[in-house]
Protein backbone atom coordinates (compact mmCIF):
# COMPACT_ATOMS: atom_id res chain seq x y z
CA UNK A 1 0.00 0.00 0.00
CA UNK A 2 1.29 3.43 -1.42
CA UNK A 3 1.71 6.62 1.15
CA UNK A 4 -1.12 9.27 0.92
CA UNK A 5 1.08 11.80 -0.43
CA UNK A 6 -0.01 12.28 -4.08
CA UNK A 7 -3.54 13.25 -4.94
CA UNK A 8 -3.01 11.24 -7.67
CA UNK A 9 -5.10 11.28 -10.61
CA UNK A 10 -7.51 8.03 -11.45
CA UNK A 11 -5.62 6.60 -14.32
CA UNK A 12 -3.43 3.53 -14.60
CA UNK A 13 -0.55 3.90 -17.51
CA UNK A 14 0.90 0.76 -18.58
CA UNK A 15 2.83 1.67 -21.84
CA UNK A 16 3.54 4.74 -24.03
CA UNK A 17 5.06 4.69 -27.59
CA UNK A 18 6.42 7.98 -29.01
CA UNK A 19 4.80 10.42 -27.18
CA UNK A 20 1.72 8.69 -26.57
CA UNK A 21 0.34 6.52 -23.22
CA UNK A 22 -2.04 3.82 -22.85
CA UNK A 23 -3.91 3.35 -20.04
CA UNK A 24 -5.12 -0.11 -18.87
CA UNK A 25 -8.00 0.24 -20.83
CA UNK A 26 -6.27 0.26 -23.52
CA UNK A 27 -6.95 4.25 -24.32
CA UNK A 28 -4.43 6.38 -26.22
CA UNK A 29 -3.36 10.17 -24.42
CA UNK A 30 -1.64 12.49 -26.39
CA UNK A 31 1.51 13.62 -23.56
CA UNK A 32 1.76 16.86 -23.05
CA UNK A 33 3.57 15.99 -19.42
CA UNK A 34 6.72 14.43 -20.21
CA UNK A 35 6.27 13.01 -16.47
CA UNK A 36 7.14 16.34 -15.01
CA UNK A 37 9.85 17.16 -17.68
CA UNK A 38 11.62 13.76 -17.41
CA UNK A 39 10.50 11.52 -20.37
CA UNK A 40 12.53 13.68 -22.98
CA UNK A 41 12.92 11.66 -25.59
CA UNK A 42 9.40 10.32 -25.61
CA UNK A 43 8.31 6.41 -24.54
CA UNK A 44 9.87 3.25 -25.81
CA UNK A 45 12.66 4.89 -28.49
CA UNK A 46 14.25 2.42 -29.96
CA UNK A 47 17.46 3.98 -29.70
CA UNK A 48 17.43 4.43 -26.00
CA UNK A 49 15.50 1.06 -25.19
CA UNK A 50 18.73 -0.39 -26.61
CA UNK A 51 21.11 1.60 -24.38
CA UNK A 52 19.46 0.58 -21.47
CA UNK A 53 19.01 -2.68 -22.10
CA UNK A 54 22.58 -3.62 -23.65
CA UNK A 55 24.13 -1.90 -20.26
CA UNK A 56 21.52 -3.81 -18.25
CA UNK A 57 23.43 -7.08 -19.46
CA UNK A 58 26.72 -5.82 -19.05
CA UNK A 59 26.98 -3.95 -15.21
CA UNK A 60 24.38 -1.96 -13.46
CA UNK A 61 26.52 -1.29 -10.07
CA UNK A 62 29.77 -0.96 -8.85
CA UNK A 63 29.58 2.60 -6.46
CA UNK A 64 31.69 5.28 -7.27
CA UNK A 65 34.72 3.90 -5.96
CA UNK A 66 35.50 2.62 -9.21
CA UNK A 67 35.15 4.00 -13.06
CA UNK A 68 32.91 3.21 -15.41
CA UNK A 69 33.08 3.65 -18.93
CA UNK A 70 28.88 5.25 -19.84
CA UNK A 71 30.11 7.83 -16.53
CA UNK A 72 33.48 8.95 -17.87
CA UNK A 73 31.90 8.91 -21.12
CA UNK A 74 28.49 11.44 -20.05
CA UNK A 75 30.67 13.64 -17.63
CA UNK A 76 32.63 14.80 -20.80
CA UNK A 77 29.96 15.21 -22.97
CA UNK A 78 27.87 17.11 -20.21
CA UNK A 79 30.83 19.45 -19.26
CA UNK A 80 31.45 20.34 -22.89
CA UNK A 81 28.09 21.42 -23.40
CA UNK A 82 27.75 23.36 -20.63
CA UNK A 83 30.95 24.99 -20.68
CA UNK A 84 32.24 23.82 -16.98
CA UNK A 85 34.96 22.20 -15.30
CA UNK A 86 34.00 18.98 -13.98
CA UNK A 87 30.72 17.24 -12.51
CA UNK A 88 29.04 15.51 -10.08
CA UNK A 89 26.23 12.51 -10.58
CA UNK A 90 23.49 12.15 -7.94
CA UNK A 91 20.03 10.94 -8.20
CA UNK A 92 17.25 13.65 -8.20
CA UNK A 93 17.28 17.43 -8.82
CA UNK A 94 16.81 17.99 -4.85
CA UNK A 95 19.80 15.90 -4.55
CA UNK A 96 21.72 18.25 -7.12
CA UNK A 97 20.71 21.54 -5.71
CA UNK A 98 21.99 20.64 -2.18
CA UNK A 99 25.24 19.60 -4.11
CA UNK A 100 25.71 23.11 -5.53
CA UNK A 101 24.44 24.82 -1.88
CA UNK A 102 27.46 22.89 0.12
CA UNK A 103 29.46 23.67 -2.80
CA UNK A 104 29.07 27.37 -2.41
CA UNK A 105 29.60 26.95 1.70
CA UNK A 106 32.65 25.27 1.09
CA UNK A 107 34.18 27.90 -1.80
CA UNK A 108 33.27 31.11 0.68
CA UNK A 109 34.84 29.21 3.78
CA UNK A 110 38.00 27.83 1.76
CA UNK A 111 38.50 31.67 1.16
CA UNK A 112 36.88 33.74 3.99
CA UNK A 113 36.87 31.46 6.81
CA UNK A 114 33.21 31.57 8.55
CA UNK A 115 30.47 34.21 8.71
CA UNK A 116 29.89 34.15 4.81
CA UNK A 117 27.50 31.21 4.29
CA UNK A 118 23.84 33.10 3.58
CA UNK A 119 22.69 31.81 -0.37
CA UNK A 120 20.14 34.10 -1.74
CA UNK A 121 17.00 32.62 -3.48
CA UNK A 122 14.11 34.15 -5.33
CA UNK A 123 10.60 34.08 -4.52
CA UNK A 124 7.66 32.08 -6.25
CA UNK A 125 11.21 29.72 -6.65
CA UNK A 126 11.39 26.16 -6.33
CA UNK A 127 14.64 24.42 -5.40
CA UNK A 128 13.35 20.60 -3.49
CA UNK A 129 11.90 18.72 -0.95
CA UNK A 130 14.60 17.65 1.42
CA UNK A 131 14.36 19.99 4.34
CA UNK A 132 17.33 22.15 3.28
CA UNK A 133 15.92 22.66 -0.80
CA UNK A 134 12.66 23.51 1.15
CA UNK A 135 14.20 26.44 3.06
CA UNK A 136 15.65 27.27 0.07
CA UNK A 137 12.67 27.77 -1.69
CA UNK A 138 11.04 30.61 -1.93
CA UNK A 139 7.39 29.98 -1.50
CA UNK A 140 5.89 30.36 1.70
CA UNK A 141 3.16 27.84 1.59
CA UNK A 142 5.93 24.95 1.30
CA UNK A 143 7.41 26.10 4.80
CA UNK A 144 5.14 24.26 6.82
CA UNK A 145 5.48 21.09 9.19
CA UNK A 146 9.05 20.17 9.03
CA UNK A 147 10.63 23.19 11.33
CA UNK A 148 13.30 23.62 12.19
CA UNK A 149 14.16 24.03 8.18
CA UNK A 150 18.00 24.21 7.38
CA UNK A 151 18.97 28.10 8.58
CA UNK A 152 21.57 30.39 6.18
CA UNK A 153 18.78 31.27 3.09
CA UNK A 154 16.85 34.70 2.03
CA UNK A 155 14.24 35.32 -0.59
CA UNK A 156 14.26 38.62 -2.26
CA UNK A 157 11.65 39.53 -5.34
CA UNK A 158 12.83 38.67 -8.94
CA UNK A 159 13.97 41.35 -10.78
CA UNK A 160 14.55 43.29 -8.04
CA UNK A 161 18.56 44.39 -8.03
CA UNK A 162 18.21 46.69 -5.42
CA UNK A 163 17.16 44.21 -2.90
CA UNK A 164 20.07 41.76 -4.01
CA UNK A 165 22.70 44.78 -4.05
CA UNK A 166 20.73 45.57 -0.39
CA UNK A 167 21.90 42.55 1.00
CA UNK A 168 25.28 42.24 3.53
CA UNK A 169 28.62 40.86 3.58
CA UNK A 170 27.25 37.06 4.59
CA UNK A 171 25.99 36.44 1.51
CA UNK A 172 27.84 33.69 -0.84
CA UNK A 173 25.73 32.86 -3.40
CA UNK A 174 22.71 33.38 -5.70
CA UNK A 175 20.73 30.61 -7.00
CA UNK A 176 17.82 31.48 -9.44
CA UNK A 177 15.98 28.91 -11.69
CA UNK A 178 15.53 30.66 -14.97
CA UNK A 179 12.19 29.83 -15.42
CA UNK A 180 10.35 29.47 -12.37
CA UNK A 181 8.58 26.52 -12.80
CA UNK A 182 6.48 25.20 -9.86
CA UNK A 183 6.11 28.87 -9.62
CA UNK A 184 3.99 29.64 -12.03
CA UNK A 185 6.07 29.06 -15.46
CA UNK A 186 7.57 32.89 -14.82
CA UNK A 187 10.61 33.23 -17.07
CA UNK A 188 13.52 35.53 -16.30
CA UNK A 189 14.12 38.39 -17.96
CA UNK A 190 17.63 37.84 -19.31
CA UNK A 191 18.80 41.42 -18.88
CA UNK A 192 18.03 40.99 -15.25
CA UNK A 193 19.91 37.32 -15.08
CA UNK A 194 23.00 39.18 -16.60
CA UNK A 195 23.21 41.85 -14.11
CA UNK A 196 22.87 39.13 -11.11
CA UNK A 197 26.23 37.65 -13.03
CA UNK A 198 27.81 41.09 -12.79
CA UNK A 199 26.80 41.38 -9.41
CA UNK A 200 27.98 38.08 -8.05
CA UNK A 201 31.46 38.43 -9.81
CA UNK A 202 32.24 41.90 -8.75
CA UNK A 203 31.31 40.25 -5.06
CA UNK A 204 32.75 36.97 -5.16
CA UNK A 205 29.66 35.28 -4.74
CA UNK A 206 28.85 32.03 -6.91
CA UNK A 207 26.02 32.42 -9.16
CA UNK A 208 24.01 29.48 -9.19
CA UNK A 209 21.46 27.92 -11.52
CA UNK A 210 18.98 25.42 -11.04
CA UNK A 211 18.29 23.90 -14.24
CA UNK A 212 16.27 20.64 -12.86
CA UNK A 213 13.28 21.38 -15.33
CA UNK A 214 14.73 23.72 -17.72
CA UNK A 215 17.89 22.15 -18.46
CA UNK A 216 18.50 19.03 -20.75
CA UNK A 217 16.92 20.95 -24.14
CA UNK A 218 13.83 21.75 -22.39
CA UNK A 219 13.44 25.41 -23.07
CA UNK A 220 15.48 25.47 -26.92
CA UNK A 221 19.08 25.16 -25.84
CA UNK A 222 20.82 22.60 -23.81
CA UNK A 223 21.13 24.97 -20.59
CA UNK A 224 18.43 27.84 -20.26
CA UNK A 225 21.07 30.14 -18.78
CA UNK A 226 22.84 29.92 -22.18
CA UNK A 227 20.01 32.20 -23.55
CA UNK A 228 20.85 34.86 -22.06
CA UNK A 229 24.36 35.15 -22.56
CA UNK A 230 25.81 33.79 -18.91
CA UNK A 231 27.60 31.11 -17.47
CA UNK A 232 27.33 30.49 -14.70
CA UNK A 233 29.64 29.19 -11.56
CA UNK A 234 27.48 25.71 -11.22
CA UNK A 235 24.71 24.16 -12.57
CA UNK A 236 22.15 21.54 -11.35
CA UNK A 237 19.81 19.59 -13.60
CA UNK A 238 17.98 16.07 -13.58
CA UNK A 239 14.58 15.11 -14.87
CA UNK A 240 15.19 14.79 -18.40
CA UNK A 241 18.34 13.86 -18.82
CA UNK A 242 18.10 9.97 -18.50
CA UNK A 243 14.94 9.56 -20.72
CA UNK A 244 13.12 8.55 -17.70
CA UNK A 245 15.16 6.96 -15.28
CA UNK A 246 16.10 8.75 -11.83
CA UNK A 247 19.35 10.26 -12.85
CA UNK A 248 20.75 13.90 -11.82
CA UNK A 249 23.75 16.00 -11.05
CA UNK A 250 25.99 19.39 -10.61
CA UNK A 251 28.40 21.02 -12.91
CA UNK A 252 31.03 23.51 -11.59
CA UNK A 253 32.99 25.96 -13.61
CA UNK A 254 36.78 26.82 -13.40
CA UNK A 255 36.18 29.17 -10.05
CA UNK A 256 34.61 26.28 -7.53
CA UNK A 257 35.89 22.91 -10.11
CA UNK A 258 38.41 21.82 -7.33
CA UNK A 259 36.39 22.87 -4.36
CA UNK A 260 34.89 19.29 -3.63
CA UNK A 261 37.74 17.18 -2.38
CA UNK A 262 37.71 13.74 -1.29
CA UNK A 263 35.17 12.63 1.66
CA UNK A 264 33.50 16.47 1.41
CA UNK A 265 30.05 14.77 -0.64
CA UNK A 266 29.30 11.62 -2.26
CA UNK A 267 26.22 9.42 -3.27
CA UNK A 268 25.98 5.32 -3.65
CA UNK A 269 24.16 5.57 -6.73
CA UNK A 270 25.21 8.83 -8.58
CA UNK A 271 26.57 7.86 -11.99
CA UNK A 272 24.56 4.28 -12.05
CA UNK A 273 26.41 2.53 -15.56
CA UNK A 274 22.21 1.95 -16.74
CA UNK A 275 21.60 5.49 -16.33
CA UNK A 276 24.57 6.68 -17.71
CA UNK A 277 23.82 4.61 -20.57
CA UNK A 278 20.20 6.08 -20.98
CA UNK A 279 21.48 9.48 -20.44
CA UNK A 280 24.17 9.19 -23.49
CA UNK A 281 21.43 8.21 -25.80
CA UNK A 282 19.47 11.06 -24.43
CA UNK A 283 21.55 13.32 -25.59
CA UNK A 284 22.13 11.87 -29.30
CA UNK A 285 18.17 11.66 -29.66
CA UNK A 286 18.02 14.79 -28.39
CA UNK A 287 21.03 16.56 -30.83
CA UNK A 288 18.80 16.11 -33.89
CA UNK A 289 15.52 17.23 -31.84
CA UNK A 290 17.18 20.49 -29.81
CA UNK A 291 16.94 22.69 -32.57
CA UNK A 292 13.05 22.44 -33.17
CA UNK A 293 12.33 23.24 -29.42
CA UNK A 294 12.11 26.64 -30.01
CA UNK A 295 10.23 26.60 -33.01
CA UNK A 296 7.84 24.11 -31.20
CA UNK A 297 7.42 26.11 -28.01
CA UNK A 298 6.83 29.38 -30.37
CA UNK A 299 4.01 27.33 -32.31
CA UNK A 300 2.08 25.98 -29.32
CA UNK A 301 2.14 29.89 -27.93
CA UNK A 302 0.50 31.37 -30.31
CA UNK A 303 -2.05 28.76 -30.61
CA UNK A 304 -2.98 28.60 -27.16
CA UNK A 305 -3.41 32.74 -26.91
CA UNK A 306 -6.41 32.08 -29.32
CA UNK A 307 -7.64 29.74 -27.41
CA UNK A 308 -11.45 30.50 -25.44
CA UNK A 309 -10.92 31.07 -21.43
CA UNK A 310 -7.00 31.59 -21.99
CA UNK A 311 -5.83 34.78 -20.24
CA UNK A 312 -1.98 35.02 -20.99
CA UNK A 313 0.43 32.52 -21.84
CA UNK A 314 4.57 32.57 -21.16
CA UNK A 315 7.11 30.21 -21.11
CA UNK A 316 10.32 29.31 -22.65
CA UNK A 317 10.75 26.55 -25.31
CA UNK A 318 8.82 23.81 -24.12
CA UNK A 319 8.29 25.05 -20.98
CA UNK A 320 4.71 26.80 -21.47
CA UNK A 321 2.22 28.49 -18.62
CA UNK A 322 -1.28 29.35 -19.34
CA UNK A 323 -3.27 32.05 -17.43
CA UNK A 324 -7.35 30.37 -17.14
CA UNK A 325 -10.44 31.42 -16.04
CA UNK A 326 -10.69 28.42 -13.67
CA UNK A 327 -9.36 25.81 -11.60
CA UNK A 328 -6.46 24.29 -13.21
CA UNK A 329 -6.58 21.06 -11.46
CA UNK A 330 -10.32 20.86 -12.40
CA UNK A 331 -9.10 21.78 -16.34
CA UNK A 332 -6.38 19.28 -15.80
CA UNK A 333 -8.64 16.52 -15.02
CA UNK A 334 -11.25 17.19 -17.47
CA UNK A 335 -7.96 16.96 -20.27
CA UNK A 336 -7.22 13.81 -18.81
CA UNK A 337 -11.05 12.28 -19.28
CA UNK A 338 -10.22 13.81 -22.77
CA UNK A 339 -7.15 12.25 -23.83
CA UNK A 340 -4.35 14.64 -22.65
CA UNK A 341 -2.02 14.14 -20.03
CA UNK A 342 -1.19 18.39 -18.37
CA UNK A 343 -0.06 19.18 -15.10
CA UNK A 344 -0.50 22.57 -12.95
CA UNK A 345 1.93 25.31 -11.87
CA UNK A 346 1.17 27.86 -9.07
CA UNK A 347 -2.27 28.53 -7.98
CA UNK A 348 -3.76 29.63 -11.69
CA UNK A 349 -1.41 27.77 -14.27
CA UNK A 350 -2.01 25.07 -16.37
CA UNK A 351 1.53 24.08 -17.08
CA UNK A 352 2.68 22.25 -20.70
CA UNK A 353 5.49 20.13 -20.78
CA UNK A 354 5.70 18.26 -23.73
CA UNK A 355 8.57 15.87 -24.83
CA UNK A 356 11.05 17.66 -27.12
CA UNK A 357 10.79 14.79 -30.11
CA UNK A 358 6.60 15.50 -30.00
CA UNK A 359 5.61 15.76 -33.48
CA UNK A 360 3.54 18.82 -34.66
CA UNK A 361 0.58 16.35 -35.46
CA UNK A 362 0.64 15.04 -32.24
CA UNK A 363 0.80 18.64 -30.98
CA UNK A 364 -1.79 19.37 -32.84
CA UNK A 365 -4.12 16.83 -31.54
CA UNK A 366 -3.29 17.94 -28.25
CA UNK A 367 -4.69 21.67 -28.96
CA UNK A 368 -7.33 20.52 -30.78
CA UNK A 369 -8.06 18.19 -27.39
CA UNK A 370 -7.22 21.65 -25.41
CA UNK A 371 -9.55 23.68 -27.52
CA UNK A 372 -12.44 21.69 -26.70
CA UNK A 373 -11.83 21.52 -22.69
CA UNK A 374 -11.57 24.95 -22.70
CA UNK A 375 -14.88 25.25 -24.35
């Protein structure tokens, strides 16, 4: 018996095929979930199906006391694309962003000795839900229950300098997602992301992005930060980059790469040979997709802003937030009875998250699906 801790909706998957599901009833949904981001490259791909399975017959464990070949193999590929130094594999995006937190404790004390711990956050963010990515999140209804939370965090308002320039000599990091997802699908402006990076360099503070659900192609480019122009001291992503299997991780760049020594973090299954495996084919399905994202993203936009009942619509990529008249888990679920998997952001989002390799007939069966609810 299952914990009570999902209102989970009354539907049974039990395969997908491209970027469709079947239920046990054997009826079809167009995805326009990607299971929260994750399923990237779709369901059943040939290409990744063999990955998995061929590495699945060969080793799926040794710990990271050892190499393995799909590891070495991803972290050089990952750090090449993202234009850092070196990386570290975990399991879940929570996981990651509590990486690149002790990361940033351990680069201000290596070089200012204590006093200088305080990482600055954004509100409406979303950053995890162990107790310290809680704290660090910037949403007051999620900081309930678990007191005491993890202590060294403050929220200021996006795109609001001042109140980041306001701020005292404890600080030693920023860490913005940019786009606010679980937020409310709220996408940075970029000319206030590069004057954080100014800000944080001329401090010596490490500028942080959380790139759980935007990173991995998501929102038209590998990393969202590379958008606007930035890069950034370390990265965290996860969710999409194995395909669909729990898989995650930090990059740093050349001013924290040698911070982490020996014994100062570590994880028993971080860099899992299966995963790695399914994360390399990722990436190769998702070369000849990644330059369509945009396009796609740009083309389900302006569709939707015609749309009956639709009040505004942002987003980045494939990363898309639309403004309703009405409850969005109540327009989720009547998409669902209607043959489209959604999901919700914030208090008045429905949130679209398709796979990058969708099709623009299956997108358009999923408006057309859209159109109708809405109605």
């Amino acid at each position: 018996m299952l914990m009570q801790t999902y209102n989970r909706f009354n539907v049974t998957f039990t395969s997908g095929k491209g970027c469709k599901l079947y239920d046990d009833n054997g009826r079809e949904y167009i995805d326009f979930a990607s299971g929260i981001g994750v399923n990237s490259v779709g369901y059943a791909h040939p290409e990744w199906v063999k990955a998995v399975s061929e590495q699945s017959g060969k080793l799926a464990h040794v710990s990271n006391l050892y190499h393995t070949q799909p590891a070495s193999e991803l972290a050089a590929r990952l750090v090449k694309l993202a234009g850092m130094e070196n990386v570290f594999f975990c399991n879940s995006g929570a996981e990651a962003n509590e990486g690149i937190i002790k990361l940033a404790r351990k680069y201000s004390h290596d070089k200012y000795g204590d006093g200088r711990a305080v990482i600055v956050t954004l509100k409406q963010s979303f950053h995890g839900r162990t107790v310290t990515t809680l704290a660090a999140t910037g949403q007051s209804s999620f900081h309930k229950h678990f007191f005491p939370f993890t202590e060294g965090f403050t929220h200021v308002p996006p795109h609001d300098l001042e109140a980041l320039k306001a701020l005292g000599d404890d600080v030693c990091a920023v860490m913005l997602e940019v786009v606010q997802g679980e937020g409310g699908v709220f996408p940075l402006d970029h000319d206030y992301i590069r004057a954080v990076s100014g800000l944080c360099r001329e401090r010596d503070w490490l500028l942080l992005t959380d790139e759980v659900q935007t990173g991995i192609g998501r929102c038209g480019s590998w990393f969202a930060y590379q958008q606007a122009g930035i890069l950034p001291d370390a990265v965290s992503f996860a969710k999409g980059i194995a395909g669909g299997l729990p898989f995650g991780g930090f990059m740093a760049g050349k001013k924290c790469g040698d911070v982490l020594r020996p014994g100062d973090h570590a994880t028993t299954f971080g860099g899992n040979p299966i995963c790695a495996a399914a994360a390399m084919a990722t990436l190769d399905i998702l070369t000849e997709a990644l330059p369509e994202v945009g396009q796609k993203g740009k083309y389900i936009m302006e569709r939707l802003e015609k749309l009956p009942k639709v009040r505004g619509v942002r987003g980045l990529g494939l990363m898309i937030g639309i403004v309703t008249d009405g409850n969005p888990r109540e327009i989720v679920c009547g998409l669902l009875d209607a043959g489209l998997v959604a999901l919700t952001a914030g208090t008045d989002v429905v949130r679209l998250m398709p796979p990058p390799v969708i099709t623009y007939d299956e997108i358009d069966k999923g408006l057309e699906i859209l159109k109708e609810a809405l109605k």
